[in-house]
N, C-alpha and C. Protein backbone atom coordinates (compact mmCIF):
# COMPACT_ATOMS: atom_id res chain seq x y z
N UNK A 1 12.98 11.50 13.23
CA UNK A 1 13.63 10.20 13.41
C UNK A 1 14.52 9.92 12.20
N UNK A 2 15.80 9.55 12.51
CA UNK A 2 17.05 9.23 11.61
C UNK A 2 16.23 8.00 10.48
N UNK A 3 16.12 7.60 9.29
CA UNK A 3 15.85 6.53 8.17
C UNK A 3 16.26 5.32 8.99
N UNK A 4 17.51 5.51 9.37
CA UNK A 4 18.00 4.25 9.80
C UNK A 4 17.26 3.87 11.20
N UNK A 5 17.24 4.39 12.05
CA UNK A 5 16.23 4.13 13.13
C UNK A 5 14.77 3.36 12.85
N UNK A 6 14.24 4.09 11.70
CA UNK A 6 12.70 3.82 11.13
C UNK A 6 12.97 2.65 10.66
N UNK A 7 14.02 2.38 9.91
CA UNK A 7 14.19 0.91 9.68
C UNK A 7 14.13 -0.38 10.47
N UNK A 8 15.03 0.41 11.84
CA UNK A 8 15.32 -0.61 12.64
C UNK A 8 14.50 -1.09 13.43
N UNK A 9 13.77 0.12 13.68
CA UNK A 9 12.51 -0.04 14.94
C UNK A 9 10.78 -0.09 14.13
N UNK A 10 11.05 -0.45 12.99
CA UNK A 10 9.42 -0.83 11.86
C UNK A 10 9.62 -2.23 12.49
N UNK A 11 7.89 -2.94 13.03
CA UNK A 11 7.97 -4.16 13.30
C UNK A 11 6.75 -4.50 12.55
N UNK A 12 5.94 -5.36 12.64
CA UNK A 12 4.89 -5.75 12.78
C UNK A 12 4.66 -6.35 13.74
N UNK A 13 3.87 -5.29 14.59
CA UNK A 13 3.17 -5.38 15.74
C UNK A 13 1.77 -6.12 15.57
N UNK A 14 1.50 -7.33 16.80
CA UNK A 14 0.58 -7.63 16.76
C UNK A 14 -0.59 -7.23 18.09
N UNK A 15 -0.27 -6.85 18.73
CA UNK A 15 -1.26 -5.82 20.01
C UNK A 15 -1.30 -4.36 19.34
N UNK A 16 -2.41 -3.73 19.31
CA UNK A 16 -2.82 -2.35 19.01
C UNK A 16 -3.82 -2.15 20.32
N UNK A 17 -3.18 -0.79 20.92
CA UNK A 17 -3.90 0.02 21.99
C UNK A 17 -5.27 0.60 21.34
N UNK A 18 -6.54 0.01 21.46
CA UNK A 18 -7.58 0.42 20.83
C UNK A 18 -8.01 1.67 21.23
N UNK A 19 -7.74 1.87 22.69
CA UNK A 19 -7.70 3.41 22.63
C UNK A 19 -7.02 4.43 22.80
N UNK A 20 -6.75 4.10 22.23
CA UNK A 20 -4.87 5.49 21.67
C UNK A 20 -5.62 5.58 19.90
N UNK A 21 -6.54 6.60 19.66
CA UNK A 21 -6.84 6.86 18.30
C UNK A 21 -5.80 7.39 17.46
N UNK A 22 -5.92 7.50 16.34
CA UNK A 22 -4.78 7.66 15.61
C UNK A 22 -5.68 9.35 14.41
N UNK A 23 -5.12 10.03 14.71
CA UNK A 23 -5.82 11.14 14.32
C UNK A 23 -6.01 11.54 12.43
N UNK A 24 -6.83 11.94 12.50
CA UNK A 24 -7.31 12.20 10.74
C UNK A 24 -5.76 12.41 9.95
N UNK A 25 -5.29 13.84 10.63
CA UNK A 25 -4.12 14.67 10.32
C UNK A 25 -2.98 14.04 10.31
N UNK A 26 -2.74 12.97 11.09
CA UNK A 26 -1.63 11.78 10.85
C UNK A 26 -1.73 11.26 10.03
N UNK A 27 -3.19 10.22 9.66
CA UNK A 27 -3.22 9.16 8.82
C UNK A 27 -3.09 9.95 7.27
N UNK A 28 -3.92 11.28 7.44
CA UNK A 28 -3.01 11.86 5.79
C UNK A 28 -2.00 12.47 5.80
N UNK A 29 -1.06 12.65 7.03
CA UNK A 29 0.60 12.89 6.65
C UNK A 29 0.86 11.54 6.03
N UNK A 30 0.44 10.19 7.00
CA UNK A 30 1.41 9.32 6.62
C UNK A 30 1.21 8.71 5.30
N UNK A 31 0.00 8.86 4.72
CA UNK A 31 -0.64 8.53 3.37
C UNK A 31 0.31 9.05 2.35
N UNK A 32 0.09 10.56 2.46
CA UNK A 32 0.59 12.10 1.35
C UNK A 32 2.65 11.27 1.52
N UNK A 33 2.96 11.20 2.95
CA UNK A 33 4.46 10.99 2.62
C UNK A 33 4.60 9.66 1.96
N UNK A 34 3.77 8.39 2.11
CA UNK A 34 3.76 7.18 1.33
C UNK A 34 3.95 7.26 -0.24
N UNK A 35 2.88 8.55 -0.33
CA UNK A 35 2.43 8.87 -2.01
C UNK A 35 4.03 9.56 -2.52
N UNK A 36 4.72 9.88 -1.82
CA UNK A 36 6.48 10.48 -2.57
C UNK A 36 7.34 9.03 -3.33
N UNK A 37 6.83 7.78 -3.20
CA UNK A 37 7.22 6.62 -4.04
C UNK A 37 7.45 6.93 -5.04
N UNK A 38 8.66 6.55 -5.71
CA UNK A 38 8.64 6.17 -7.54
C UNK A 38 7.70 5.26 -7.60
N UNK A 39 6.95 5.37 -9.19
CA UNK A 39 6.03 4.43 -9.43
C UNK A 39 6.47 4.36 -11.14
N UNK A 40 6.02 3.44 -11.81
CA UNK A 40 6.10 3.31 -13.58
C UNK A 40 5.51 4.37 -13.92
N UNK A 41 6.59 5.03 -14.92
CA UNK A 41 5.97 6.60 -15.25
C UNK A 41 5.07 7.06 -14.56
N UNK A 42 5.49 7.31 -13.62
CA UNK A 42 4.52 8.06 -12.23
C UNK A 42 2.81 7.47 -12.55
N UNK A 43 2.48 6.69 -12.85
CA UNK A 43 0.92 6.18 -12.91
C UNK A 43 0.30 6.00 -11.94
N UNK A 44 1.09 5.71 -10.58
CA UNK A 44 0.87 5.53 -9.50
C UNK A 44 -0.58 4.57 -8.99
N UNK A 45 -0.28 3.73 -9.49
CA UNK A 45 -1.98 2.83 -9.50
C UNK A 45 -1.90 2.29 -8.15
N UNK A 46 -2.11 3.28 -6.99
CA UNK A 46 -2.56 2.99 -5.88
C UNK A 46 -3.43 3.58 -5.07
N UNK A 47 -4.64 2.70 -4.21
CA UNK A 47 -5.39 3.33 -3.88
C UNK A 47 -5.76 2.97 -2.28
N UNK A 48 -6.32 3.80 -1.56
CA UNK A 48 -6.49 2.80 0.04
C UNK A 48 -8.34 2.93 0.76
N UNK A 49 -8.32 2.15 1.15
CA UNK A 49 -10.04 2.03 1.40
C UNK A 49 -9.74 2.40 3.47
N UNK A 50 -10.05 3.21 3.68
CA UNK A 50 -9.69 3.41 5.08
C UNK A 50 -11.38 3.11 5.84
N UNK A 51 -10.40 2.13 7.25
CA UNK A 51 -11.75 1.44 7.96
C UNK A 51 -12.00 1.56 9.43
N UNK A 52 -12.22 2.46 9.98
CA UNK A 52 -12.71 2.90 11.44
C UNK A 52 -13.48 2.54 12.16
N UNK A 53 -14.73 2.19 11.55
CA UNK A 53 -16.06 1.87 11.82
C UNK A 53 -15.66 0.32 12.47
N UNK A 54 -15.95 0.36 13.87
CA UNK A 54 -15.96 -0.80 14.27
C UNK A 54 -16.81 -2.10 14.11
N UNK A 55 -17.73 -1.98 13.60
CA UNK A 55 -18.51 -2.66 12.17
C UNK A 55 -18.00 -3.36 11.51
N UNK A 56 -17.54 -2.16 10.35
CA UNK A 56 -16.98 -2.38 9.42
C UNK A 56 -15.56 -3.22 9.67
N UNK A 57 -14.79 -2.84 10.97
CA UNK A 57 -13.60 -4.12 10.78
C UNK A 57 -13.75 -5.14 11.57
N UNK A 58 -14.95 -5.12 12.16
CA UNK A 58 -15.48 -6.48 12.32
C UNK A 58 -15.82 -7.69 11.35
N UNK A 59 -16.09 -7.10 10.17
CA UNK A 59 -16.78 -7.74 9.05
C UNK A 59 -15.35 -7.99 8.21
N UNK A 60 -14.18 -7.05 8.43
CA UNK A 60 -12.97 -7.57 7.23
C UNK A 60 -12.17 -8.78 8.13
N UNK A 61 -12.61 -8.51 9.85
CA UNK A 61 -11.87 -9.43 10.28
C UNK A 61 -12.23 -11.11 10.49
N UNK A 62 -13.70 -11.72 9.86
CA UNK A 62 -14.22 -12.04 9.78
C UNK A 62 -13.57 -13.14 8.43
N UNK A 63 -12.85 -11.86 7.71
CA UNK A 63 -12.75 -12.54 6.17
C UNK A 63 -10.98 -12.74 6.09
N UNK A 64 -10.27 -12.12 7.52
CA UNK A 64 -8.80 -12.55 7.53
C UNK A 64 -8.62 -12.94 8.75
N UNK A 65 -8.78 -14.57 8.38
CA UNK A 65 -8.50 -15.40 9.46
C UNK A 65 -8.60 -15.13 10.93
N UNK A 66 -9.59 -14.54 11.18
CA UNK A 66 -10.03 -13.56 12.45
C UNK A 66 -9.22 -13.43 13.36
N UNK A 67 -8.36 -12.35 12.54
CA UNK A 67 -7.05 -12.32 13.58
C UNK A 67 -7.04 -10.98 14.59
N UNK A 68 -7.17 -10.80 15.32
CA UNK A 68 -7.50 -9.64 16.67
C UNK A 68 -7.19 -8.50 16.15
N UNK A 69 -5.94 -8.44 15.56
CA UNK A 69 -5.48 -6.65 15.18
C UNK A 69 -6.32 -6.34 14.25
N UNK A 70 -7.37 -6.85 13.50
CA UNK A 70 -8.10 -5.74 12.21
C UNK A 70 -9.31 -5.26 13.27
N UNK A 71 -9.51 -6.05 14.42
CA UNK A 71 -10.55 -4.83 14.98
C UNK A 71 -10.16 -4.42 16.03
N UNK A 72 -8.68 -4.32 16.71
CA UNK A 72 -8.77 -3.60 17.53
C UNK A 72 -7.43 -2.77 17.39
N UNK A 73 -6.72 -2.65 16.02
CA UNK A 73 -6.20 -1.30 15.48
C UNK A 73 -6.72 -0.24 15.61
N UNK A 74 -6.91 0.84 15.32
CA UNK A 74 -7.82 2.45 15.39
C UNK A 74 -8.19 2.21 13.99
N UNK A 75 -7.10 2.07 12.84
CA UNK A 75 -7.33 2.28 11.86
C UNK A 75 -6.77 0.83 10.95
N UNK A 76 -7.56 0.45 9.73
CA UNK A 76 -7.08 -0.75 9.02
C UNK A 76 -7.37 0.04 7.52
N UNK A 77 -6.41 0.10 6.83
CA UNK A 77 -6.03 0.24 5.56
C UNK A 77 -6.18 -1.15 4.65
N UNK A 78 -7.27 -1.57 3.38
CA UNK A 78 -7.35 -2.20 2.80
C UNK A 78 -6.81 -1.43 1.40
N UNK A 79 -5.21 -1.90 0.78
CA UNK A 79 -4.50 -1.31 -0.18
C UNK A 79 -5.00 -1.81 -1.25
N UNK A 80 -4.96 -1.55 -2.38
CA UNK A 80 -5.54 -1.76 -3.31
C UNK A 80 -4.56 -1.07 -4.64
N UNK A 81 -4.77 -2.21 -5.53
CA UNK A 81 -3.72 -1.96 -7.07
C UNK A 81 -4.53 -2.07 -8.00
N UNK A 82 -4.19 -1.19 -8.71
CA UNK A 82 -5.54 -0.81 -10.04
C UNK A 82 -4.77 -1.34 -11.19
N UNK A 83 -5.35 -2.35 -11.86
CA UNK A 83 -4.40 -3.72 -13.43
C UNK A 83 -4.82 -2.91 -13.91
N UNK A 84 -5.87 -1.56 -14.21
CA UNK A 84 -5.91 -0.76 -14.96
C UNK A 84 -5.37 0.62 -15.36
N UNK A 85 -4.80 0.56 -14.23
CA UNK A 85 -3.90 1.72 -14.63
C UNK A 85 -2.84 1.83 -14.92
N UNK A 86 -3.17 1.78 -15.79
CA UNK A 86 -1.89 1.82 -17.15
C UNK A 86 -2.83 2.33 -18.44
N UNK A 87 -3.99 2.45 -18.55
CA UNK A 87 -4.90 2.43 -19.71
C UNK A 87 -5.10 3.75 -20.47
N UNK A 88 -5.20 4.04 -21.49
CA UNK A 88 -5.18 5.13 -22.15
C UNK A 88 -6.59 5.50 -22.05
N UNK A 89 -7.33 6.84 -21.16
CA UNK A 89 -8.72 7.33 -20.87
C UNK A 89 -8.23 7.07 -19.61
N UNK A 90 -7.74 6.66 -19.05
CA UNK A 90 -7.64 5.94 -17.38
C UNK A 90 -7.85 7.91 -16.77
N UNK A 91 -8.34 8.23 -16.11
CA UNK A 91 -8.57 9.25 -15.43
C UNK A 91 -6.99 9.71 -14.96
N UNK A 92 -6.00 9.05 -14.12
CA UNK A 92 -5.16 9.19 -13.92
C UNK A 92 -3.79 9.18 -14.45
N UNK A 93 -4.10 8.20 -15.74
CA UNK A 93 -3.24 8.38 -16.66
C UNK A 93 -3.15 9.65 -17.97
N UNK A 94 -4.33 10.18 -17.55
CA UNK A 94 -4.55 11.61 -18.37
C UNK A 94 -4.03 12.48 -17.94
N UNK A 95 -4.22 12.53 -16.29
CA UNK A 95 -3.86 13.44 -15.46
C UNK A 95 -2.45 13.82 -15.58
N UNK A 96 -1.78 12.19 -15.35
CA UNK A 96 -0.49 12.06 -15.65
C UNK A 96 0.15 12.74 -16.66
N UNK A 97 0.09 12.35 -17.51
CA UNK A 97 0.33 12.93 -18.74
C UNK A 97 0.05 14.67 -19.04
N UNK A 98 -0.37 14.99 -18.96
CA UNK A 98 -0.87 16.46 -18.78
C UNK A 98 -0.08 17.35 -17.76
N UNK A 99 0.18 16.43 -16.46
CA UNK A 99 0.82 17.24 -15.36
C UNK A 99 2.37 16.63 -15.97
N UNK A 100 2.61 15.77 -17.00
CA UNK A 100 4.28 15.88 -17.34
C UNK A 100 4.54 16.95 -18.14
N UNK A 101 3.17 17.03 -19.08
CA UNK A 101 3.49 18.39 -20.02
C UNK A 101 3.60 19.70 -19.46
N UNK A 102 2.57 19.46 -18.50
CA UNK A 102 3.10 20.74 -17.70
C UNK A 102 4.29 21.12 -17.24
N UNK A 103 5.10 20.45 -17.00
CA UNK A 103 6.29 20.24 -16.67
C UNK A 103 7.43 20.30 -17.53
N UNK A 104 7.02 19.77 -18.52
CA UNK A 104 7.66 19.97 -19.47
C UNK A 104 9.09 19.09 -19.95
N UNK A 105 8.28 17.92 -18.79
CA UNK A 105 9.22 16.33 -18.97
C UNK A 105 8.48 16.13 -20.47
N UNK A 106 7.56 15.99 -20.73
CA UNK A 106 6.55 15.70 -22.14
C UNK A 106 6.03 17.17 -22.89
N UNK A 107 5.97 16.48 -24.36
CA UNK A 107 5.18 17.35 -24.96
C UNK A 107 3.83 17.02 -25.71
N UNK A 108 3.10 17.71 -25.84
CA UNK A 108 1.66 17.13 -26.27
C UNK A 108 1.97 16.22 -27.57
N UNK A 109 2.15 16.27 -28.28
CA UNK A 109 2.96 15.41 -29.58
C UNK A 109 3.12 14.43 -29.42
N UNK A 110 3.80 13.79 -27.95
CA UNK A 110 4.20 12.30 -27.51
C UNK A 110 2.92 11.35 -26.66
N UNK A 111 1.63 12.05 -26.71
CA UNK A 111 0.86 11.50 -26.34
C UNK A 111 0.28 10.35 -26.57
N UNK A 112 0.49 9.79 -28.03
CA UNK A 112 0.43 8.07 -28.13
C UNK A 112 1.63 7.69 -28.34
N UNK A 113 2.64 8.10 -27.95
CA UNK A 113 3.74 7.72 -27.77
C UNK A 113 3.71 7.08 -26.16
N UNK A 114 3.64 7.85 -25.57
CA UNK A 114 3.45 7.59 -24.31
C UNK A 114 2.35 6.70 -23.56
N UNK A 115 0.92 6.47 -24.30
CA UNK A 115 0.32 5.88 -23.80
C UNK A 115 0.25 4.36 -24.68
N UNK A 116 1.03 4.38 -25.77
CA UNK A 116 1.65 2.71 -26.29
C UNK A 116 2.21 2.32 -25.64
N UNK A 117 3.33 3.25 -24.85
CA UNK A 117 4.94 2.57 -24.53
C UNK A 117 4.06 2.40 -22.48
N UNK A 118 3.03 2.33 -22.77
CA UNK A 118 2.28 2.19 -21.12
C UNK A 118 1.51 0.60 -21.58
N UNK A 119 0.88 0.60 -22.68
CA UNK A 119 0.00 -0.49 -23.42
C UNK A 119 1.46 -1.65 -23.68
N UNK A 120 2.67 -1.24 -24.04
CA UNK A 120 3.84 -2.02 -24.11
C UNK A 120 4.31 -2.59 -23.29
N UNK A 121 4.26 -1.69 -21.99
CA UNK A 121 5.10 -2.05 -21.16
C UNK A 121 4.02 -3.19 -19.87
N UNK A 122 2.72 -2.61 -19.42
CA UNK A 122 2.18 -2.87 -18.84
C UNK A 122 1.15 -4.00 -19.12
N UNK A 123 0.59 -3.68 -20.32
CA UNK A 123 -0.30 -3.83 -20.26
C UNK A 123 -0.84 -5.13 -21.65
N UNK A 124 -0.13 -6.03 -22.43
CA UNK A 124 -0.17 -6.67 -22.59
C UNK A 124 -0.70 -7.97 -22.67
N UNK A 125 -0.31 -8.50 -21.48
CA UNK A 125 -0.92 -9.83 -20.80
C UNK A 125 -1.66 -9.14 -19.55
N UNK A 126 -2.80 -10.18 -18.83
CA UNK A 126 -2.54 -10.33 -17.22
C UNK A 126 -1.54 -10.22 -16.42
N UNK A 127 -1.28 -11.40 -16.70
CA UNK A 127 0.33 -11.22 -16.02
C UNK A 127 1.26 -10.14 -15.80
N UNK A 128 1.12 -8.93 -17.30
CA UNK A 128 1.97 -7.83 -17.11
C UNK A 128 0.67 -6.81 -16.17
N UNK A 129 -0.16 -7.03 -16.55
CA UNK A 129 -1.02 -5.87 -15.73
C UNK A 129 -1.22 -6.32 -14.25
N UNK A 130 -1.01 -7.66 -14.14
CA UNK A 130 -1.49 -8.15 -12.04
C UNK A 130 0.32 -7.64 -11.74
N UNK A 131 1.36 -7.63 -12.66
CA UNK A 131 2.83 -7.25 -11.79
C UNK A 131 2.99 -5.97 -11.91
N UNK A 132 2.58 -5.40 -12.93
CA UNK A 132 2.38 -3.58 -13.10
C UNK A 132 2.00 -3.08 -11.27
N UNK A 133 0.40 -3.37 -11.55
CA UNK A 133 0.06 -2.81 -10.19
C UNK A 133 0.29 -3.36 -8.69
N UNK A 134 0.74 -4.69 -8.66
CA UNK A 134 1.64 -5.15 -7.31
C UNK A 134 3.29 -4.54 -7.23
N UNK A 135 3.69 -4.37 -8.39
CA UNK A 135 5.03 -3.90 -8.11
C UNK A 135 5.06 -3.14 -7.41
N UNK A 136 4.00 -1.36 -8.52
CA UNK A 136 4.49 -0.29 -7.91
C UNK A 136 3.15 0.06 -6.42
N UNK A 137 2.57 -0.36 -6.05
CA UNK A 137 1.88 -0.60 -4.94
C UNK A 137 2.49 -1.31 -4.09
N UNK A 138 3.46 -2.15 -4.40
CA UNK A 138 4.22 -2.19 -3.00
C UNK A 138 5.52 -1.47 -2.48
N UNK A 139 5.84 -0.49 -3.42
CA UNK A 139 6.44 0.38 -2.98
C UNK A 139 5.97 0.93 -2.35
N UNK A 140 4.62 1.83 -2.44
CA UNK A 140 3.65 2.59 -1.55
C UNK A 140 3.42 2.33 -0.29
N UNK A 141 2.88 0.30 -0.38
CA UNK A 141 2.97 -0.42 0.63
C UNK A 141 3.86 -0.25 1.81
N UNK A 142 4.83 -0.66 1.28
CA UNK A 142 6.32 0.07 2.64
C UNK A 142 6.75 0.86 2.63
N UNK A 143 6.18 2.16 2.09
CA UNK A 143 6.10 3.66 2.26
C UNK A 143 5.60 3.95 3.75
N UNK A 144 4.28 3.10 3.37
CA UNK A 144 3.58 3.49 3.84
C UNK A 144 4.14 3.20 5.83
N UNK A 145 4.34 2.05 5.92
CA UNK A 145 4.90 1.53 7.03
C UNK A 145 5.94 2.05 7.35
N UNK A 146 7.10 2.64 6.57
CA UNK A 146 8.02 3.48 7.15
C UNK A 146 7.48 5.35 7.71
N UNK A 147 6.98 5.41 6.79
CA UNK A 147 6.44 6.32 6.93
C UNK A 147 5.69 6.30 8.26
N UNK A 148 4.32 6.07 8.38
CA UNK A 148 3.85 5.49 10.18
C UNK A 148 5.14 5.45 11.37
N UNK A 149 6.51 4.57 10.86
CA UNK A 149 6.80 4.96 12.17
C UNK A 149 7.54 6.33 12.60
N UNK A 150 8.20 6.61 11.50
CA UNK A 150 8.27 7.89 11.12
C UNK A 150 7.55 8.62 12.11
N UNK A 151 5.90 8.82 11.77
CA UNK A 151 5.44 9.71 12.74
C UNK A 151 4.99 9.11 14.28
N UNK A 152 5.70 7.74 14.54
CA UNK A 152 5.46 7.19 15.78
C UNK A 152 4.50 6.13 15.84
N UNK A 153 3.54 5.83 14.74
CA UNK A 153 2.54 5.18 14.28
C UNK A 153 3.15 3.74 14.58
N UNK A 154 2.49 2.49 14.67
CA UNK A 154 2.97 0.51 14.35
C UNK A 154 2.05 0.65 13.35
N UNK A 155 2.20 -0.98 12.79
CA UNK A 155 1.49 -1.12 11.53
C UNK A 155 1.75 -2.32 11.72
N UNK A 156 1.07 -3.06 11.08
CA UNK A 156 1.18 -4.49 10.70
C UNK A 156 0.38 -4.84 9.13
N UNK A 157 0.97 -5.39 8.27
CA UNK A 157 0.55 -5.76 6.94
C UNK A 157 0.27 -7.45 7.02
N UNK A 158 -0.58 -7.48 6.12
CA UNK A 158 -1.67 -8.71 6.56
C UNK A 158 -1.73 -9.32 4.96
N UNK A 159 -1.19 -10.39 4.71
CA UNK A 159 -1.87 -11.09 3.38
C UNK A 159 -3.23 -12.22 3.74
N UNK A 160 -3.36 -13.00 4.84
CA UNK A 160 -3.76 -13.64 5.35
C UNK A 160 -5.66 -13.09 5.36
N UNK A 161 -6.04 -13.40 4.17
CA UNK A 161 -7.42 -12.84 4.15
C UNK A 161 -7.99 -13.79 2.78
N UNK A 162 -9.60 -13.18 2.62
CA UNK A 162 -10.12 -14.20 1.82
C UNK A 162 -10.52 -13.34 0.59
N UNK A 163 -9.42 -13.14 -0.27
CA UNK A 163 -9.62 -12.03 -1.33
C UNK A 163 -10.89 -11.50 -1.75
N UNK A 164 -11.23 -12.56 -2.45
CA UNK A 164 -12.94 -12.20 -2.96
C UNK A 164 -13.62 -11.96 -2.10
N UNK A 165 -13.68 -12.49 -1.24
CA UNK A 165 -14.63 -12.32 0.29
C UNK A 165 -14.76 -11.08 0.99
N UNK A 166 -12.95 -10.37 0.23
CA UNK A 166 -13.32 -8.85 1.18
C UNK A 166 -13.45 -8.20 -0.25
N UNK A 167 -13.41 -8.48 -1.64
CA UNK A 167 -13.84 -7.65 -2.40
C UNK A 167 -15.34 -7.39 -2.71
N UNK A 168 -16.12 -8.51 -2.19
CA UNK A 168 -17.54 -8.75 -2.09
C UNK A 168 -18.03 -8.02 -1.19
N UNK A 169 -17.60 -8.26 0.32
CA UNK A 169 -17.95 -7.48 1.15
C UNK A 169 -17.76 -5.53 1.46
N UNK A 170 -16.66 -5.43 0.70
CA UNK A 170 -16.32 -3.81 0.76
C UNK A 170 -16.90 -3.13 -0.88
N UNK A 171 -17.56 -4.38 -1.80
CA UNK A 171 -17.91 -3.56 -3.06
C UNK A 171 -16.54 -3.11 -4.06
N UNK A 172 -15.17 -4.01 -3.93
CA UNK A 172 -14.32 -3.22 -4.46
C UNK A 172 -14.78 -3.35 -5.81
N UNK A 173 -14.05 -2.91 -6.94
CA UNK A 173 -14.09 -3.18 -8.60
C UNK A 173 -13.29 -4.23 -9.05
N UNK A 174 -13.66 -5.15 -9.68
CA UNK A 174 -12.83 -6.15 -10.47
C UNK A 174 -11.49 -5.91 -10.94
N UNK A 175 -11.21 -4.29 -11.13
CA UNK A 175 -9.60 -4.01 -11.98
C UNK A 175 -8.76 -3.50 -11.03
N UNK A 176 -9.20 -4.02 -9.31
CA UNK A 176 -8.33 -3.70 -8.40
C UNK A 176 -7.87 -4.98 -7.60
N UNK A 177 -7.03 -5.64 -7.63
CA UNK A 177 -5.82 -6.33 -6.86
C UNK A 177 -5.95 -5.62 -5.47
N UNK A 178 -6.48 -6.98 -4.09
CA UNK A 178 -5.91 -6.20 -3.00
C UNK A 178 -4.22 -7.06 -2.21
N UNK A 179 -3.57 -6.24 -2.65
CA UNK A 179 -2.31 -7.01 -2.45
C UNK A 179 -2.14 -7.17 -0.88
N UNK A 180 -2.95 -6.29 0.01
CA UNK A 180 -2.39 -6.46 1.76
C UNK A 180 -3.57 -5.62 2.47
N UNK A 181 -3.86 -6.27 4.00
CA UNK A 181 -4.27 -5.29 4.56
C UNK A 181 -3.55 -4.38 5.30
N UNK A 182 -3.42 -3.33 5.61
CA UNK A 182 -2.30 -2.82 6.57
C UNK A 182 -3.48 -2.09 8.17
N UNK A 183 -3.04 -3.04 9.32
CA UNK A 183 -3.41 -2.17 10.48
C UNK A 183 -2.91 -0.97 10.70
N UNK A 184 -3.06 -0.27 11.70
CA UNK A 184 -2.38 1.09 11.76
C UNK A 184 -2.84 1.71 13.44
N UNK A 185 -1.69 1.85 14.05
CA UNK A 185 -1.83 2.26 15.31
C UNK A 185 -0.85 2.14 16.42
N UNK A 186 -1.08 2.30 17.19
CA UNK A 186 -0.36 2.71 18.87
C UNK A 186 0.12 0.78 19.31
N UNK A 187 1.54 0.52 19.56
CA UNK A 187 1.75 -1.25 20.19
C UNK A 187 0.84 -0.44 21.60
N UNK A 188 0.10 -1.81 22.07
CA UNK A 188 -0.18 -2.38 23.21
C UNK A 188 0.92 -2.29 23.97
N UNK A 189 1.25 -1.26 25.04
CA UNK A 189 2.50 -1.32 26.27
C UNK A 189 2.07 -2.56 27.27
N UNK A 190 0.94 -2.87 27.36
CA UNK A 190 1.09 -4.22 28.61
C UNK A 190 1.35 -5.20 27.93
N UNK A 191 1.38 -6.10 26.12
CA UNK A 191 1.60 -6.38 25.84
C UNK A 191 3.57 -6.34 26.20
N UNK A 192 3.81 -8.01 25.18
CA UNK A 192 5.12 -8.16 25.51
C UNK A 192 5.50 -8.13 23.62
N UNK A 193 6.49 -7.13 23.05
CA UNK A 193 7.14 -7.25 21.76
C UNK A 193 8.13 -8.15 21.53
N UNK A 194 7.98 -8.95 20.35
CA UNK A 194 9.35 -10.47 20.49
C UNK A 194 9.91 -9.44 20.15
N UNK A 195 11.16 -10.51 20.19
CA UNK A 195 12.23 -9.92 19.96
C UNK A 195 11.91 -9.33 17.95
N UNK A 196 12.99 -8.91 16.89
CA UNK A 196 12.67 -9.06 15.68
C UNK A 196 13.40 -10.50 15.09
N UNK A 197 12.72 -10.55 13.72
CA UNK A 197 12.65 -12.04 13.38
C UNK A 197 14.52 -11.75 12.77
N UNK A 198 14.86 -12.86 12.31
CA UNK A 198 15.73 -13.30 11.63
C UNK A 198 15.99 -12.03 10.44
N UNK A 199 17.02 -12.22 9.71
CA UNK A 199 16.93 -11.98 8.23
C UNK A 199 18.11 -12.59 7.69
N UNK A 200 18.14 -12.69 6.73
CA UNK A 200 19.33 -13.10 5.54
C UNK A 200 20.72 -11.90 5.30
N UNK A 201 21.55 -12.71 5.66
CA UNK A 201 22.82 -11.48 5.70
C UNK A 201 22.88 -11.46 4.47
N UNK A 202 24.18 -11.08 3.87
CA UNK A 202 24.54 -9.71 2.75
C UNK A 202 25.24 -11.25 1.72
N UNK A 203 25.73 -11.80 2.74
CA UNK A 203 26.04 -12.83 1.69
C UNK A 203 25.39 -14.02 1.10
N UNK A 204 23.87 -14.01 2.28
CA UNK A 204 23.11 -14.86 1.56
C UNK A 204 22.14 -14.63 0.35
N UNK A 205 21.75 -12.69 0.66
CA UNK A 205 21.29 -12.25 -0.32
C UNK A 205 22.01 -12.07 -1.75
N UNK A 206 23.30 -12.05 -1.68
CA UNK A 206 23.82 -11.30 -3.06
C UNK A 206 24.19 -13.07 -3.85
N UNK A 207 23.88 -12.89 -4.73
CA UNK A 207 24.22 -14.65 -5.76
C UNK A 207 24.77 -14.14 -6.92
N UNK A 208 24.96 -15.30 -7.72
CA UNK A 208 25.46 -15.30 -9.18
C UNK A 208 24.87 -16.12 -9.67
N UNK A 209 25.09 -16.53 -10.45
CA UNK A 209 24.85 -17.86 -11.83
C UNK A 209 25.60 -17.86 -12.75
């Protein structure tokens, strides 16, 4: 499918065909192609809690405004942004670092170079660490959704939930931000699709001061 197509035809769908499953081998193409995002010095502080168990999205739908698509998607993605990654020991920021030297973007020498100018940039305030990991997690975020239709997949992304309520209930960790839920699956064909919403043309977006 042409970029521009995937653009045009990404909705947020609210009917999901509960039984039209959405297969293992898809959901980690569409994951692995999400994960090709730029992120801040590749740190990539994103993570996804995947939910099948009809149980289990009974209980998240419970905690977002019990809205029909988290249990009768195939699949619901609870995304998740780590304020800690950015941290020097961070498992992934080691990794990081190591796989640049490998590379030979870095050299071992710049290693508190590199993990100050992460403590500089990121990691500071709250504030710099809750926009660190929402920024580059929502790139991933609508990776991720282009990506899905890409392989034919709908999706619908969900803020409409009771934060703590699903971090309580799924056990997340305190140094993870869940910025969205994302459904994932097949539109409902007996269902009816609106039309798409509005947007802001070129001249309402571009300003000065």
């Amino acid at each position: 499918m042409d970029f521009k197509d995937v653009v045009n035809e990404r909705r947020a769908v609210n009917f999901f065909d509960s039984n039209k499953p959405v297969s293992d081998q898809l959901l980690r193409e569409m994951v692995e192609m999400a994960a090709k995002v730029p992120s801040s010095f590749n740190l990539q502080p994103w993570s996804v809690m995947i939910l099948r168990d009809p149980e289990e999205k009974m209980r998240l739908r419970k905690l977002a405004w019990d809205q029909p698509k988290v249990s009768e998607a195939p699949v619901v993605l609870i995304v998740l942004a780590d304020r800690d990654g950015w941290k020097k020991g961070h498992p992934f920021v080691e990794k990081n670092f190591k796989e640049m030297v490998k590379a030979g973007s870095m050299s071992e020498v710049q290693y508190d170079w590199f993990t100050g100018a992460c403590q500089g940039l990121y990691g500071e305030s709250p504030d710099k660490q809750q926009a660190f990991a929402c920024k580059n997690t929502g790139f991933f975020a609508m990776a991720l959704m282009f990506a899905a239709k890409s392989l034919g997949l709908d999706t619908h992304p969900m803020d409409g939930f009771d934060h703590e309520g699903v971090r309580d209930a799924f056990k997340i960790p305190k140094n993870y931000w869940v910025p969205l839920l994302l459904a994932v699956g097949y539109f409902d064909r007996t269902k009816t699709l609106h039309p798409p919403k509005w947007r802001k043309t070129f001249e309402e977006i571009v300003v000065s001061f």
